[in-house]
Protein backbone atom coordinates (compact mmCIF):
# COMPACT_ATOMS: atom_id res chain seq x y z
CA UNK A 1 76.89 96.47 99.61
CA UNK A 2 76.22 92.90 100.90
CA UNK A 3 78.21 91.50 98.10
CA UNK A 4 81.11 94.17 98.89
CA UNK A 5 80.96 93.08 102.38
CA UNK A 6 81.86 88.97 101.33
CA UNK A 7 84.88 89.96 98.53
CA UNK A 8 86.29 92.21 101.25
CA UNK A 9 86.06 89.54 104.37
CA UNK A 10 87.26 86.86 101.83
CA UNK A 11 90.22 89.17 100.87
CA UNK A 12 91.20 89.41 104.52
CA UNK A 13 91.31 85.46 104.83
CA UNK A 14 89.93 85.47 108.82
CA UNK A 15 90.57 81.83 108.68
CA UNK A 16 94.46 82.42 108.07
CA UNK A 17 93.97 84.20 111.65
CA UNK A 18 94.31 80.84 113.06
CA UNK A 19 98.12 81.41 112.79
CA UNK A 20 98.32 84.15 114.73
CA UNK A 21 97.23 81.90 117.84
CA UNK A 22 100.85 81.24 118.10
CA UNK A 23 100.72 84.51 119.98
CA UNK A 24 99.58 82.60 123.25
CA UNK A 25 101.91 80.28 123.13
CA UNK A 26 104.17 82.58 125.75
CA UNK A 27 100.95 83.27 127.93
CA UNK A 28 100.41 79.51 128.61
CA UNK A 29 103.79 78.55 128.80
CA UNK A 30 104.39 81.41 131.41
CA UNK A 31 102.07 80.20 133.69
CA UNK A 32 100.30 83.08 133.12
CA UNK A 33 97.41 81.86 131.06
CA UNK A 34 94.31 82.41 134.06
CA UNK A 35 95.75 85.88 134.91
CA UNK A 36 92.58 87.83 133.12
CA UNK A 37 94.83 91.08 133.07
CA UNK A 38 97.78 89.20 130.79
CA UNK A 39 94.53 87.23 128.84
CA UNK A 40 93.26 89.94 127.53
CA UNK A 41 96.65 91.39 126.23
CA UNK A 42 97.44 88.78 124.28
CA UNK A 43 93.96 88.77 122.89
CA UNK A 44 94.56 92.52 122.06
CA UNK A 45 97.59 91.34 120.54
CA UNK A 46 96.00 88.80 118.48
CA UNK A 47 93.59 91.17 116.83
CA UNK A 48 95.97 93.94 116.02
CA UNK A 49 98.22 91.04 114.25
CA UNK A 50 95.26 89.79 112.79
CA UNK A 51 94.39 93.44 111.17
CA UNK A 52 98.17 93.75 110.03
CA UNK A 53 97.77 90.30 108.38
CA UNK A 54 94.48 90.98 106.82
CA UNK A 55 95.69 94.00 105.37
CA UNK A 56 98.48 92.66 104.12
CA UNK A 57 96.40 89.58 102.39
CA UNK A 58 95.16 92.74 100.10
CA UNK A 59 98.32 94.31 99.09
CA UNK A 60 99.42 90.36 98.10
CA UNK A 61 96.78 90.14 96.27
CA UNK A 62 97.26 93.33 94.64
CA UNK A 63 100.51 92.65 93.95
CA UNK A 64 99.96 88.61 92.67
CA UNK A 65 97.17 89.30 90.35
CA UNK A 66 98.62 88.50 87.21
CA UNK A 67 99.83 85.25 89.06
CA UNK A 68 96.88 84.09 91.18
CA UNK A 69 94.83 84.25 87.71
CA UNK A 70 96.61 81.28 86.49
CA UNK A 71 96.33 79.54 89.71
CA UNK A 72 93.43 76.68 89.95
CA UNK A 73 92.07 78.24 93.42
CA UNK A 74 93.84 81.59 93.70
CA UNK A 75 92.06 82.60 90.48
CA UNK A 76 88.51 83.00 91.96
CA UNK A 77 90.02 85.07 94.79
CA UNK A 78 88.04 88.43 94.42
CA UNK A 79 90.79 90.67 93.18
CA UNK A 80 92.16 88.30 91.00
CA UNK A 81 88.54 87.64 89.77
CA UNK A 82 87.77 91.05 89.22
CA UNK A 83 85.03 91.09 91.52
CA UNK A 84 87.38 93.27 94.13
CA UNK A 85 88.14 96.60 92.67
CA UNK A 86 92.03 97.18 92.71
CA UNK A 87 91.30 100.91 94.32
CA UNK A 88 88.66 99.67 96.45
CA UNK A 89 91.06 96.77 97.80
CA UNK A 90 93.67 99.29 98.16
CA UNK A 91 92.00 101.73 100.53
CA UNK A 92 90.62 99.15 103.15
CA UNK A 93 94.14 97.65 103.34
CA UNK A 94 95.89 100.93 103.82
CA UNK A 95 93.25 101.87 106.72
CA UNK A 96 93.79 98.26 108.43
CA UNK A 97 97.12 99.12 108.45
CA UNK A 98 97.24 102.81 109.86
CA UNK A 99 94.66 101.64 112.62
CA UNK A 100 96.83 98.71 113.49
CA UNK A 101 99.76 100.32 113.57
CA UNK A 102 98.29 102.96 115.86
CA UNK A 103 96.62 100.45 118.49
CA UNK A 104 100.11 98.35 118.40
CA UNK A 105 101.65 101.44 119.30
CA UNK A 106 99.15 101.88 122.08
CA UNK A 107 99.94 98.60 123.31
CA UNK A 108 103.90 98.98 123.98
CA UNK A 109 106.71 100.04 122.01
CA UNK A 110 108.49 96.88 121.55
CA UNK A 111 105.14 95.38 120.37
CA UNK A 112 104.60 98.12 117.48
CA UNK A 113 108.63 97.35 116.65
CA UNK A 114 107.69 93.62 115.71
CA UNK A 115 104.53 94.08 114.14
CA UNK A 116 106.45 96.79 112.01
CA UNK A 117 109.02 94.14 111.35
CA UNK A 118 106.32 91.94 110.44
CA UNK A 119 104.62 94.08 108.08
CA UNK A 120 108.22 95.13 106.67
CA UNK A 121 108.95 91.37 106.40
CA UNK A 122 105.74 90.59 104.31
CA UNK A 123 106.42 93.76 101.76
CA UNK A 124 109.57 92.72 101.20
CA UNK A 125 108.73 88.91 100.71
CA UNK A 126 105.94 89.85 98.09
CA UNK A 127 108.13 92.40 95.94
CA UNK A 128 110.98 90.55 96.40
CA UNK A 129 112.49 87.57 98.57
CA UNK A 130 109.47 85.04 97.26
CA UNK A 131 111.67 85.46 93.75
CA UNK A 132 114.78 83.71 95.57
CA UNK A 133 114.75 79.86 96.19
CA UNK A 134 114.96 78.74 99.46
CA UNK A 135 115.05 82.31 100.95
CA UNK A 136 111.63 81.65 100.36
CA UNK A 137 110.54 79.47 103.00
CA UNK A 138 113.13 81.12 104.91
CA UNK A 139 110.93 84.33 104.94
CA UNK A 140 107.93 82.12 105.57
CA UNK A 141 108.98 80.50 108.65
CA UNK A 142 110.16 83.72 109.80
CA UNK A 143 106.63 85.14 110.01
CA UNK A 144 105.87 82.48 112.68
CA UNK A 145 108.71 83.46 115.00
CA UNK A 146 107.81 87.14 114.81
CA UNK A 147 104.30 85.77 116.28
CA UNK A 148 105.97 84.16 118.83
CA UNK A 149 108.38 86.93 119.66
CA UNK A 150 104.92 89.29 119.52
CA UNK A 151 102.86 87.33 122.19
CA UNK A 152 106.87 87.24 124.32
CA UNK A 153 107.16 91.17 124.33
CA UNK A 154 103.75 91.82 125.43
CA UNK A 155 104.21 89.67 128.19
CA UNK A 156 108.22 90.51 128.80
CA UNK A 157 108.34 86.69 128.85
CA UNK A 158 111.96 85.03 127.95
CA UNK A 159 111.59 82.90 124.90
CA UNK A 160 113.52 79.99 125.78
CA UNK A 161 116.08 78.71 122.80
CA UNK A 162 114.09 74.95 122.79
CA UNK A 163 111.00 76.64 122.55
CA UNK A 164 112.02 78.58 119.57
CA UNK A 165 113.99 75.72 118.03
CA UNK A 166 110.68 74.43 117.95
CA UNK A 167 108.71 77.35 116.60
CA UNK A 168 111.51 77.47 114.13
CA UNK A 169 111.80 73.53 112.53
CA UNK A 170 107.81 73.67 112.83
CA UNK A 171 107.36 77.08 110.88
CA UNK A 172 110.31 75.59 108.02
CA UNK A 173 107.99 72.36 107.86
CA UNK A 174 105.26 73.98 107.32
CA UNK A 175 107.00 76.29 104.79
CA UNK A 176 108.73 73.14 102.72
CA UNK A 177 105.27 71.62 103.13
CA UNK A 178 103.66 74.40 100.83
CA UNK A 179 105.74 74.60 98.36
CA UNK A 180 106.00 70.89 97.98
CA UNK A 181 102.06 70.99 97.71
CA UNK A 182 102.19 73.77 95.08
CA UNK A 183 104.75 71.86 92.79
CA UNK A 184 102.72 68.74 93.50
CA UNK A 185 99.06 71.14 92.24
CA UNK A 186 100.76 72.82 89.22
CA UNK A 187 101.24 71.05 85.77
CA UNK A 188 105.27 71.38 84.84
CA UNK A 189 104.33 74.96 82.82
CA UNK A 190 101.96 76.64 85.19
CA UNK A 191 104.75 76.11 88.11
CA UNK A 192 107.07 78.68 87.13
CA UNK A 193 103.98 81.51 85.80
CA UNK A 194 102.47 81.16 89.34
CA UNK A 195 105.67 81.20 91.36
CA UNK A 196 109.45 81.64 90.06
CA UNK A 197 111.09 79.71 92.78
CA UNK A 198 108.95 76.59 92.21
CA UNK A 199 111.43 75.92 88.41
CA UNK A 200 114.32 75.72 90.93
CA UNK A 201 112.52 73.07 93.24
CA UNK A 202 112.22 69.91 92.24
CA UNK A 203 110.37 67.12 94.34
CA UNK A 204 113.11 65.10 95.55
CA UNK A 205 114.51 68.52 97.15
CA UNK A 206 111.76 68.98 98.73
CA UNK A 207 111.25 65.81 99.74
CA UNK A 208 114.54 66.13 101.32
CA UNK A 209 113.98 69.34 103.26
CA UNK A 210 110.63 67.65 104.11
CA UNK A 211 111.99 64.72 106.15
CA UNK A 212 114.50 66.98 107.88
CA UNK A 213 112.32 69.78 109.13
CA UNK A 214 109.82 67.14 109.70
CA UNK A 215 112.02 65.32 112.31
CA UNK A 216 113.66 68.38 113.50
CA UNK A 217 109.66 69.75 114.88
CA UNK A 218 108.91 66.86 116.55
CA UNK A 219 112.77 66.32 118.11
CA UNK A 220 112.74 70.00 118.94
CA UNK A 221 109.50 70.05 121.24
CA UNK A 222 111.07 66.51 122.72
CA UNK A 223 113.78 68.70 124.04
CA UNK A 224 111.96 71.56 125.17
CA UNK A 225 109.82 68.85 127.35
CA UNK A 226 112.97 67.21 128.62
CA UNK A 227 114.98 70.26 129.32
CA UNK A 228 112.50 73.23 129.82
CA UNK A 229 112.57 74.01 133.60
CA UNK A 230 108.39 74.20 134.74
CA UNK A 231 107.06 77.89 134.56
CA UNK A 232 106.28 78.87 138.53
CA UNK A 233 102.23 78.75 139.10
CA UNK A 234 101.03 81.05 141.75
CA UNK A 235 98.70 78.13 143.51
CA UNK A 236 99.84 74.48 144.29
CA UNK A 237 98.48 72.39 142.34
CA UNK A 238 96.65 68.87 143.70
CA UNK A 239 98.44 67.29 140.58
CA UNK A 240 101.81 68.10 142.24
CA UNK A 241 101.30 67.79 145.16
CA UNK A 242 100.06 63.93 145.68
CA UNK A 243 103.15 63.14 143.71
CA UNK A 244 106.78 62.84 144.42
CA UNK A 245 109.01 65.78 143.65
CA UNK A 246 110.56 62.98 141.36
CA UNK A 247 108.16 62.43 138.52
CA UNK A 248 106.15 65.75 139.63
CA UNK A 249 107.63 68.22 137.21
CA UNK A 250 105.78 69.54 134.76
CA UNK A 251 108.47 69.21 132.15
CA UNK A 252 108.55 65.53 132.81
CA UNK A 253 104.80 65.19 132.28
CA UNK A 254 105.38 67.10 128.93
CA UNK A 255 106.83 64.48 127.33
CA UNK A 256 103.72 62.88 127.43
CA UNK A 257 102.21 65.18 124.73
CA UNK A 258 105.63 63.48 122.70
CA UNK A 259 103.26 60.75 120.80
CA UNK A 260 100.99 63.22 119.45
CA UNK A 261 103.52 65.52 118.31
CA UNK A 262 105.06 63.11 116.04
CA UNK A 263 101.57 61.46 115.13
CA UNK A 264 100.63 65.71 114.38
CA UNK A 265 104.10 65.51 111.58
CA UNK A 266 103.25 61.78 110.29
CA UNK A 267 99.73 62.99 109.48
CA UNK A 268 100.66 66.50 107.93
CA UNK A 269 103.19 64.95 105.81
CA UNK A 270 100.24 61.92 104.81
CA UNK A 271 98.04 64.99 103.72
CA UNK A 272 100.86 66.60 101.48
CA UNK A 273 101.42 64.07 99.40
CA UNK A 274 98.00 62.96 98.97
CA UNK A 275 96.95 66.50 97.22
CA UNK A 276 96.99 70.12 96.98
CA UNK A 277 95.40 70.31 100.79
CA UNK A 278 98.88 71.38 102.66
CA UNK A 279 99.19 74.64 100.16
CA UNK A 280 97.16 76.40 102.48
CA UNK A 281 98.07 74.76 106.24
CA UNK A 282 95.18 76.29 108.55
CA UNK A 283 92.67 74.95 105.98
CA UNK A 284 94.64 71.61 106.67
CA UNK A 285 94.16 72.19 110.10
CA UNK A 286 90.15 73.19 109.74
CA UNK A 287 89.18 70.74 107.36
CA UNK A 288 90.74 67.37 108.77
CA UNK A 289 89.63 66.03 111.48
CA UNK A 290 92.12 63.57 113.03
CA UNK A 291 94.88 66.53 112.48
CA UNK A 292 92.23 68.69 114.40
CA UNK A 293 91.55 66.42 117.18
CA UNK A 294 95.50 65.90 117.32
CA UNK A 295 96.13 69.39 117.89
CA UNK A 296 93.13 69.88 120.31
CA UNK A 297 94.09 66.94 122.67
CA UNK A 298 97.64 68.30 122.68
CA UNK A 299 97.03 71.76 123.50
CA UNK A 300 94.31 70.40 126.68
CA UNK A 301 97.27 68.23 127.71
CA UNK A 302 99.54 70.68 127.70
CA UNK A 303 97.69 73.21 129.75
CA UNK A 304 96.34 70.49 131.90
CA UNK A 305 100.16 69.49 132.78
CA UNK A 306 101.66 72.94 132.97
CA UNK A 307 98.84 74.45 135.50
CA UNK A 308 97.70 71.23 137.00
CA UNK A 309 94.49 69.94 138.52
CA UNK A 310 92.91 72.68 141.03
C-alpha cells in the first residue's frame, strides 16, 4: 500500500504544482492580496487546478507510454516502468477529475468554463496538437494563460493586455526552452521515437525562437511597469505618502524589479544550454539556487512596491 501510495503521488507530479501559482498573480496585482476572503479563493482555486493537472499527468502518461520508455528520465516514471498499473492509474485520474470538476463548479461558473478549457486543451494536446510543430509550444504556452485567466475570473479582475503580453512571451519561452532542452538530451534517433515534432526542429530554430521570446518576456513586463496604472489599496501607505506624487507610483517603482527580470531570462537561457535541466522548468526553478533567489527577491519586491510599507 505504502509503495502504491509513492507511484501514485509521483504520477501526479505535486512539484509541477508550482505552475499553477500563476493563479495569484491577479490577487496581488489587484491589490487584493491581504483581503483573507479573496486569499483563500485563489487558494481554492489553486488546488482544484492542481487536481485537474494531476489527473491529467496520468492520462499523459497513459497515453506516452510507449514514448516515455525510450526516454532517459521519463522511462522510470511509474507507468512507464510498469510499477503503476495502467487500470489502477486510470481510475485515480478519472476520480481527480470528476471531484475537480465538481468543486470548480462550486466555485463559479466561469471558473469551471476555464478549467474545462484547460482540461479540453491538455486532451487534445496529448492525442493530437503535440504531433504538429510549432503548434506545439503554442498549446504549451497556452496552458499558462488559462492559469492566469483562472486566478482573473475568480476574482472578476481585468487582465490587463501588458500583463498578458507578459504571461504570453514568458509561457512561449518557457515552451521553446523545453523543446530546445529535449533536442539538446536526445541522440539524433531517439528525438523523433520520443516526440515527432522534435525531427522538424532543428537547433538553430530554436535558437532563434529562443532569443525572441527571450527578449519579448523581459520587454513585456518592462511595459507593464511603465504603463500599468497602480491597482487602488484600501489603506495609505507610509511608502507613498513621504514621497512626491511624482516618483510615488507604484508602476514607477516597478521598474525596479526590471534588472532581475532580465537577469531571471539570462540565467534560464545559461541553464538550457548547459544540459537537459530546462526540459522540466519548475525543477529548474527548485533545484537552482540563484534562479530561485531571483524569483524570490522579485516577487517580495513586487508586493513590497504594489502594497507599500504599513
Amino acid at each position: 500500500m505504502d509503495q502504491l501510495f509513492i507511484n501514485l503521488l509521483k504520477t501526479a507530479r505535486p512539484r509541477q504544482w508550482i505552475k499553477n501559482l500563476s493563479l495569484y498573480a491577479p490577487l496581488v496585482l489587484s491589490g487584493r492580496l491581504f483581503n483573507p476572503a479573496d486569499f483563500f479563493l485563489i487558494t481554492f482555486a489553486v488546488a482544484i487546478f492542481s487536481g485537474i493537472s494531476s489527473s491529467l499527468y496520468f492520462v499523459n502518461d497513459i497515453i506516452d507510454i510507449s514514448q516515455d520508455k525510450i526516454h532517459p528520465f521519463k522511462r522510470l516514471r511509474p507507468i512507464a516502468s510498469g510499477k503503476l498499473p495502467v487500470p489502477v492509474a486510470f481510475f485515480f485520474s478519472l476520480i481527480g477529475i470528476l471531484l475537480s470538476f465538481f468543486l470548480a463548479s462550486r466555485l463559479s461558473f466561469f471558473f469551471f468554463l476555464v478549467c474545462f478549457s484547460y482540461f479540453a486543451l491538455q486532451i487534445v494536446y496529448s492525442f493530437f496538437l503535440k504531433n504538429f510543430v510549432i503548434i506545439d509550444v503554442l498549446a504549451i504556452a497556452a496552458g499558462f494563460i488559462l492559469r492566469v485567466y483562472a486566478g482573473a475570473i475568480t476574482l472578476n479582475y481585468h487582465v490587463s493586455s501588458w500583463l498578458l503580453l507578459c504571461v504570453i512571451s514568458t509561457a512561449l519561452f518557457l515552451a521553446a526552452g523545453k523543446r530546445r532542452s529535449e533536442l539538446a538530451m536526445l541522440s539524433a534517433k531517439a528525438a523523433p521515437a520520443h516526440r515527432k515534432t522534435l525531427s522538424h526542429y532543428s537547433e538553430e530554430l530554436l535558437d532563434g525562437y529562443l532569443s525572441m521570446f527571450a527578449s519579448s518576456a523581459w520587454l513585456s513586463w518592462a511595459l507593464f511597469t511603465f504603463f500599468e496604472s497602480p491597482p487602488v489599496i484600501l489603506k495609505p501607505t507610509i511608502l507613498y505618502s513621504l514621497l512626491p506624487l511624482t516618483i510615488s507610483g507604484s508602476n514607477k517603482f516597478l521598474m525596479l524589479t526590471i534588472p532581475l527580470v532580465i537577469y531571471g531570462v539570462m540565467r534560464y537561457l545559461r541553464i538550457v544550454y548547459e544540459g537537459s535541466r530546462a526540459e522540466s522548468p519548475e525543477r529548474v526553478l527548485l533545484s537552482d539556487k540563484p534562479l530561485l533567489a531571483t524569483v524570490i527577491i522579485w516577487g517580495i519586491m513586487t508586493v513590497l512596491i504594489i502594497y507599500g510599507v504599513s
